[in-house]
C-alpha atoms as a PDB file:
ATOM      1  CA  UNK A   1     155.030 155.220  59.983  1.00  0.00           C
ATOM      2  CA  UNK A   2     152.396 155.962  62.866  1.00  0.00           C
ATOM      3  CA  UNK A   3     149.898 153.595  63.951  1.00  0.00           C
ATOM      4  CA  UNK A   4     147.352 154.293  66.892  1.00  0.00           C
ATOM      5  CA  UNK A   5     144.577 152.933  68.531  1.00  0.00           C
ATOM      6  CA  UNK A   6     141.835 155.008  69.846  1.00  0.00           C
ATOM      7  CA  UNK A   7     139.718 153.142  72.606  1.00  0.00           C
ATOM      8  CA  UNK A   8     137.118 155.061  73.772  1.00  0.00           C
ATOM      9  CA  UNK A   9     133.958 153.508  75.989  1.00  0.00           C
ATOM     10  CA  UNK A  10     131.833 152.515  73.002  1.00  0.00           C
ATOM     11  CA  UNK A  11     134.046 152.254  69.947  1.00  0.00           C
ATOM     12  CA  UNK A  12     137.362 151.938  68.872  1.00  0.00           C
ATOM     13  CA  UNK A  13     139.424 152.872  65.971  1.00  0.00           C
ATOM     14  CA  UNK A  14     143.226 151.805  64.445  1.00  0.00           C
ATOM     15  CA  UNK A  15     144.513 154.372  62.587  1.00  0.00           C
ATOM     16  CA  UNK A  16     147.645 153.731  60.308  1.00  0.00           C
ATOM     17  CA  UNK A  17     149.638 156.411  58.205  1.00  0.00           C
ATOM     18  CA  UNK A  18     153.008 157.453  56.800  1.00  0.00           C
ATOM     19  CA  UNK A  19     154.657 159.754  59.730  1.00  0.00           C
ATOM     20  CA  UNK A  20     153.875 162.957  57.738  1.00  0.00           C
ATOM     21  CA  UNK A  21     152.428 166.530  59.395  1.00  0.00           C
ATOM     22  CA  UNK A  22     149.218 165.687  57.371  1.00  0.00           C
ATOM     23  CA  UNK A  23     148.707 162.373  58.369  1.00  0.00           C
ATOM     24  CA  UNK A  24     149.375 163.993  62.307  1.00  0.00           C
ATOM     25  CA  UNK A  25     146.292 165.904  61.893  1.00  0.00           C
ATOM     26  CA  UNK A  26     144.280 163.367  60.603  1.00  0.00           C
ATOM     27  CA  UNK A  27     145.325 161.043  63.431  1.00  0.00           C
ATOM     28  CA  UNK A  28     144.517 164.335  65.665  1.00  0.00           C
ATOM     29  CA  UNK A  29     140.768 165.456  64.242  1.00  0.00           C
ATOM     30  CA  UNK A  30     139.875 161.947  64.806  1.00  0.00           C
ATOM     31  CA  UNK A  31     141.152 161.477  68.349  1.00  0.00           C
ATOM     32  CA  UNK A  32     139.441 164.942  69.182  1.00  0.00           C
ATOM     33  CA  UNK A  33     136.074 163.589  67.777  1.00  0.00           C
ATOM     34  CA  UNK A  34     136.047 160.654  69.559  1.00  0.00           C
ATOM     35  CA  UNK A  35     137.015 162.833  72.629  1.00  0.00           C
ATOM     36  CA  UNK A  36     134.082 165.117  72.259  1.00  0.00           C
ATOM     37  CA  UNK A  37     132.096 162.067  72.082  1.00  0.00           C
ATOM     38  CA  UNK A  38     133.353 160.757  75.364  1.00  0.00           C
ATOM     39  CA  UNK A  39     135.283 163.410  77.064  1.00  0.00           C
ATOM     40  CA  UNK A  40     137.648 162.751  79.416  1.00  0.00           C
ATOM     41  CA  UNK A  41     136.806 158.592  78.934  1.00  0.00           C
ATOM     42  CA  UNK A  42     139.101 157.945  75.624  1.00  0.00           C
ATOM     43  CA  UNK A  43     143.220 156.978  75.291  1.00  0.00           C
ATOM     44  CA  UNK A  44     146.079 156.593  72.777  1.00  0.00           C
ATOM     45  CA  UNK A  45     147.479 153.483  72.397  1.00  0.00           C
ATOM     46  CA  UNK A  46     150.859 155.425  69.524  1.00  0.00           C
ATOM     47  CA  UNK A  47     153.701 153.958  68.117  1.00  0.00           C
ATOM     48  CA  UNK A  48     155.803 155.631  65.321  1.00  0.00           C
ATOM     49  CA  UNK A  49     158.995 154.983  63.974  1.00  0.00           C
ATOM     50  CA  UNK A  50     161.418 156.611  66.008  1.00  0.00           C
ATOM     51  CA  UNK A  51     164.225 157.276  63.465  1.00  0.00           C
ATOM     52  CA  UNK A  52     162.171 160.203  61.881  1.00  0.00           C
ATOM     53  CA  UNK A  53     163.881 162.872  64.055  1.00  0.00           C
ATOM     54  CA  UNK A  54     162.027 165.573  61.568  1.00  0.00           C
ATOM     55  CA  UNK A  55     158.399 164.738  63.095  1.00  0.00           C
ATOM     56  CA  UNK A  56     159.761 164.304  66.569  1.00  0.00           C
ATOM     57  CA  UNK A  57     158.654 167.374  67.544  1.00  0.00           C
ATOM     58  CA  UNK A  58     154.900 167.278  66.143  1.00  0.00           C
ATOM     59  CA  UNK A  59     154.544 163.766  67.863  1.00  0.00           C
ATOM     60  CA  UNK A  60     155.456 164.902  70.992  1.00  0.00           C
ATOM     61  CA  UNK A  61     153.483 168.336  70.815  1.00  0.00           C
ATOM     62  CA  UNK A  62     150.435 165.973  69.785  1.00  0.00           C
ATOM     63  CA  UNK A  63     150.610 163.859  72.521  1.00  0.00           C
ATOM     64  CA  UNK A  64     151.481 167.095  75.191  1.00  0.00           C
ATOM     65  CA  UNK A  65     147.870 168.173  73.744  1.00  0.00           C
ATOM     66  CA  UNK A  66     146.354 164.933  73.708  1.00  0.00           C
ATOM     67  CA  UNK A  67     147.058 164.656  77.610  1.00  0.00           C
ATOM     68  CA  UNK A  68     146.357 168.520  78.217  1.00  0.00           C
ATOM     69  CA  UNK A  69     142.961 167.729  77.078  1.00  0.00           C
ATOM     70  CA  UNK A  70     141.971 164.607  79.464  1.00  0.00           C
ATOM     71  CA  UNK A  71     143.195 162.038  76.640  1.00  0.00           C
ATOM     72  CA  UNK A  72     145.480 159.010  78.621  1.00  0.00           C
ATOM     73  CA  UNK A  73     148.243 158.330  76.028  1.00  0.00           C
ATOM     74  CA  UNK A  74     150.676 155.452  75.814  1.00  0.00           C
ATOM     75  CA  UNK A  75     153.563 155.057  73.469  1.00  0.00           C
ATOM     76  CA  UNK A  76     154.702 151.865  72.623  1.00  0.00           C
END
């Protein structure tokens, strides 16, 4: 499971899936759009359920891009 909270100056958003690559990309289109809303002024509140080694590597290539691109994340 991955659950997230996108805070960004106007709006914010929970978003709650199973841990799957799909459900990574949907978590990732709508961080971007609220990013090109307010660049540079939105973060990532993420938890996911660690024992799902096989996704370890998208989550933390997500959140390497989320923070390339100006997005503060925080993993909880």
């Amino acid at each position: 499971m991955i659950e997230a909270h996108i805070i960004g100056p106007s709006s914010s958003l929970y978003y709650s899936a199973p841990a799957t690559a799909y459900d990574l990309e949907n978590l990732r289109t709508h961080v971007r759009d609220a990013n090109s809303a307010s660049p540079h002024r939105v973060h990532v509140e993420l938890m996911f359920d660690r024992s799902d080694r096989a996704l370890a590597p998208e989550v933390s290539n997500l959140i390497r891009e989320f923070t390339a691109n100006g997005i503060a994340v925080r993993v909880l």
